[in-house]
Protein backbone atom coordinates (compact mmCIF):
# COMPACT_ATOMS: atom_id res chain seq x y z
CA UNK A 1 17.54 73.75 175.09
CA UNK A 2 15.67 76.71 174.25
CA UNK A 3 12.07 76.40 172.64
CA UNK A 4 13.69 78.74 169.83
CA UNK A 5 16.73 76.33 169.26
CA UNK A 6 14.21 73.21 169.13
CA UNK A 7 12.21 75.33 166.54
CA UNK A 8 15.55 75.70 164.05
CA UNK A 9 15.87 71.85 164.52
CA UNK A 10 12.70 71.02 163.79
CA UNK A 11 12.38 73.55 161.17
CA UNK A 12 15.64 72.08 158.99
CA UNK A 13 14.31 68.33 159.64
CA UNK A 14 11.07 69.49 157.96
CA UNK A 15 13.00 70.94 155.00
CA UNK A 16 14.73 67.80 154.66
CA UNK A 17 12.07 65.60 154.88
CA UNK A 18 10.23 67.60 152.39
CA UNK A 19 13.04 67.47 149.66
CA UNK A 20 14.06 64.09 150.47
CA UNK A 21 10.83 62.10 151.19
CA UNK A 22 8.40 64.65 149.07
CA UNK A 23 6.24 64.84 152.61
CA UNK A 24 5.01 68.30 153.91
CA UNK A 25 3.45 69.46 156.82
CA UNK A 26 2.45 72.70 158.70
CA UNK A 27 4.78 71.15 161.67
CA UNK A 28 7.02 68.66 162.74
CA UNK A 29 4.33 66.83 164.29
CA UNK A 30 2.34 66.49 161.43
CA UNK A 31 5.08 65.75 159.03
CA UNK A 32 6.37 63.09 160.91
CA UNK A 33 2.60 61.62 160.83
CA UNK A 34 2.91 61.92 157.04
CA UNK A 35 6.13 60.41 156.91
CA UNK A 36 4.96 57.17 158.82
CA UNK A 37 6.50 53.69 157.65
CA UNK A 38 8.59 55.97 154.59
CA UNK A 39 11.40 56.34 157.82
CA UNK A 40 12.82 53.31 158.93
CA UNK A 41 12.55 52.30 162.38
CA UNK A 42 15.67 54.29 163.75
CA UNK A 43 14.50 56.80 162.01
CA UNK A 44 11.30 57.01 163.26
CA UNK A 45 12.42 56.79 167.12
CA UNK A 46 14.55 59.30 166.38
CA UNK A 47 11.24 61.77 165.54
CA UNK A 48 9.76 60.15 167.94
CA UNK A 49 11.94 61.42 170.96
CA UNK A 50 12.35 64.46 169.23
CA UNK A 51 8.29 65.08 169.60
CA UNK A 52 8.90 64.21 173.54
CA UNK A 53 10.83 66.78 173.70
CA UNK A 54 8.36 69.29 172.07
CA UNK A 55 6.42 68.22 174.86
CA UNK A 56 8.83 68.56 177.43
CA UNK A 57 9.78 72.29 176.10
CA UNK A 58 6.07 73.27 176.80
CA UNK A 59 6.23 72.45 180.27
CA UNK A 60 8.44 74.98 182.13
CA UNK A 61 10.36 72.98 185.11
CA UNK A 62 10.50 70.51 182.45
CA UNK A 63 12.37 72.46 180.09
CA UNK A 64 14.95 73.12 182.58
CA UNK A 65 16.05 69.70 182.83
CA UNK A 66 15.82 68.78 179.15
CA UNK A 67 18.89 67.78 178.21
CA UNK A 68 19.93 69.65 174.83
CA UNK A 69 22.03 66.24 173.57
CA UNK A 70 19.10 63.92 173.57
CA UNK A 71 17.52 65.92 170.80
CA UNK A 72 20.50 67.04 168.88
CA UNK A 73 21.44 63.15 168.76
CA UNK A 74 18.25 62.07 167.59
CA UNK A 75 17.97 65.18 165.51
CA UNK A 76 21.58 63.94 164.06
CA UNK A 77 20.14 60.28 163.48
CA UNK A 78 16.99 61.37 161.59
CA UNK A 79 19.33 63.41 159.59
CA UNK A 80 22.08 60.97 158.68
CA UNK A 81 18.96 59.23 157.69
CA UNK A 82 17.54 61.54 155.31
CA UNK A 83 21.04 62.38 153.69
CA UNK A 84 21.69 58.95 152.78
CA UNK A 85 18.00 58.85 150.88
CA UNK A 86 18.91 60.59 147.31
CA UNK A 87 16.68 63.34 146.34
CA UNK A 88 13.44 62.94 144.31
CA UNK A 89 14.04 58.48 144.74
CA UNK A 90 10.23 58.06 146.36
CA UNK A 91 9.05 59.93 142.99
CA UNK A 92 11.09 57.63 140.65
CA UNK A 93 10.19 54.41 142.50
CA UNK A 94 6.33 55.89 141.73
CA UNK A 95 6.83 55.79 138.32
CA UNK A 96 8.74 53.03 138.16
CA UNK A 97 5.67 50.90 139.89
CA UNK A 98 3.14 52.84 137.31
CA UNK A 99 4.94 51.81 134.43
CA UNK A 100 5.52 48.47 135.29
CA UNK A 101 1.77 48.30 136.37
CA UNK A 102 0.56 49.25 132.81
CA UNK A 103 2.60 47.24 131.34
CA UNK A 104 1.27 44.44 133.29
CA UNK A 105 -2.53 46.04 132.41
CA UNK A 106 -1.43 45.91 128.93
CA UNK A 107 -0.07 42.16 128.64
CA UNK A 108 -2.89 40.84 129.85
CA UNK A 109 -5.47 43.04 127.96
CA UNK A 110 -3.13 41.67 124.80
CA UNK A 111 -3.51 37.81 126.16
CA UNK A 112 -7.16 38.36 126.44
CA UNK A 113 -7.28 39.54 123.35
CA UNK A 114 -5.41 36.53 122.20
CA UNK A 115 -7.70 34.06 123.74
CA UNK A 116 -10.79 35.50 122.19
CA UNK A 117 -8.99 35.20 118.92
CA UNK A 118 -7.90 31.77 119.20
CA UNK A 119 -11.43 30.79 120.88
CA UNK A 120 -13.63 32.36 117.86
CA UNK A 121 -11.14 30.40 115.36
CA UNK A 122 -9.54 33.46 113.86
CA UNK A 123 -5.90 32.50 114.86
C-alpha cells in the first residue's frame, strides 16, 4: 500500500465522518480523536489499526511489508459503520435533548411557581 493510496482512504473516511458524525479535523488522526466514544467499539478499532498503519507507511522497510488488506478491511468496517448512521442524526438527537431539557427547566420553574402560590395562600 502506497502512502498515496492510504491518503485517498483516509481522505473519504474523513468526509464521511464529517457528514455523518458532524466531526472535522485537519487529519485522520485528529478526527478520529474528535470522534472518540461517538464510534462504537468496532468502529473505533477499526481507526485504530488504520492509524498503525499511518505509522507503519512512514517507516520505509515497514511499508514494504504492510499488507494493503488489513487497512482496506478496517477501512471497509469503519465505513459500513458510518453508512448505517443516517445523516445529520447526532444534530437531531441535540435538539431533541435541548428541548426536552427546557421543558424539564420549564415544569419545574411552573411547580415552583405553584408552591409559592399555594404557600402565600393565593391558590
Amino acid at each position: 500500500m502506497t502512502r498515496d493510496d492510504y491518503t485517498t482512504l483516509t481522505a473519504n473516511l474523513r468526509t464521511d465522518m464529517a457528514a455523518r458524525l458532524g466531526i472535522r479535523g485537519r487529519d485522520f488522526r485528529r478526527t478520529v480523536r474528535r470522534a472518540g466514544h461517538l464510534l462504537p467499539a468496532g468502529a473505533r478499532d477499526a481507526a485504530a489499526t488504520l492509524l498503525e498503519v499511518e505509522q507503519r507507511l512512514d517507516h520505509p522497510k515497514l511499508a514494504q511489508r504492510t499488507d494493503p488488506a488489513v487497512a482496506r478491511s478496517a477501512a471497509a468496517t469503519l465505513q459500513s459503520y458510518l453508512r448505517q448512521r443516517p445523516k445529520g442524526q447526532r444534530a437531531a438527537q441535540g435538539r431533541a435533548w435541548l428541548a426536552a431539557e427546557l421543558g424539564f427547566r420549564a415544569m419545574v420553574l411552573l411547580i415552583a411557581i405553584l408552591a409559592v402560590l399555594r404557600w402565600r395562600g393565593y391558590i
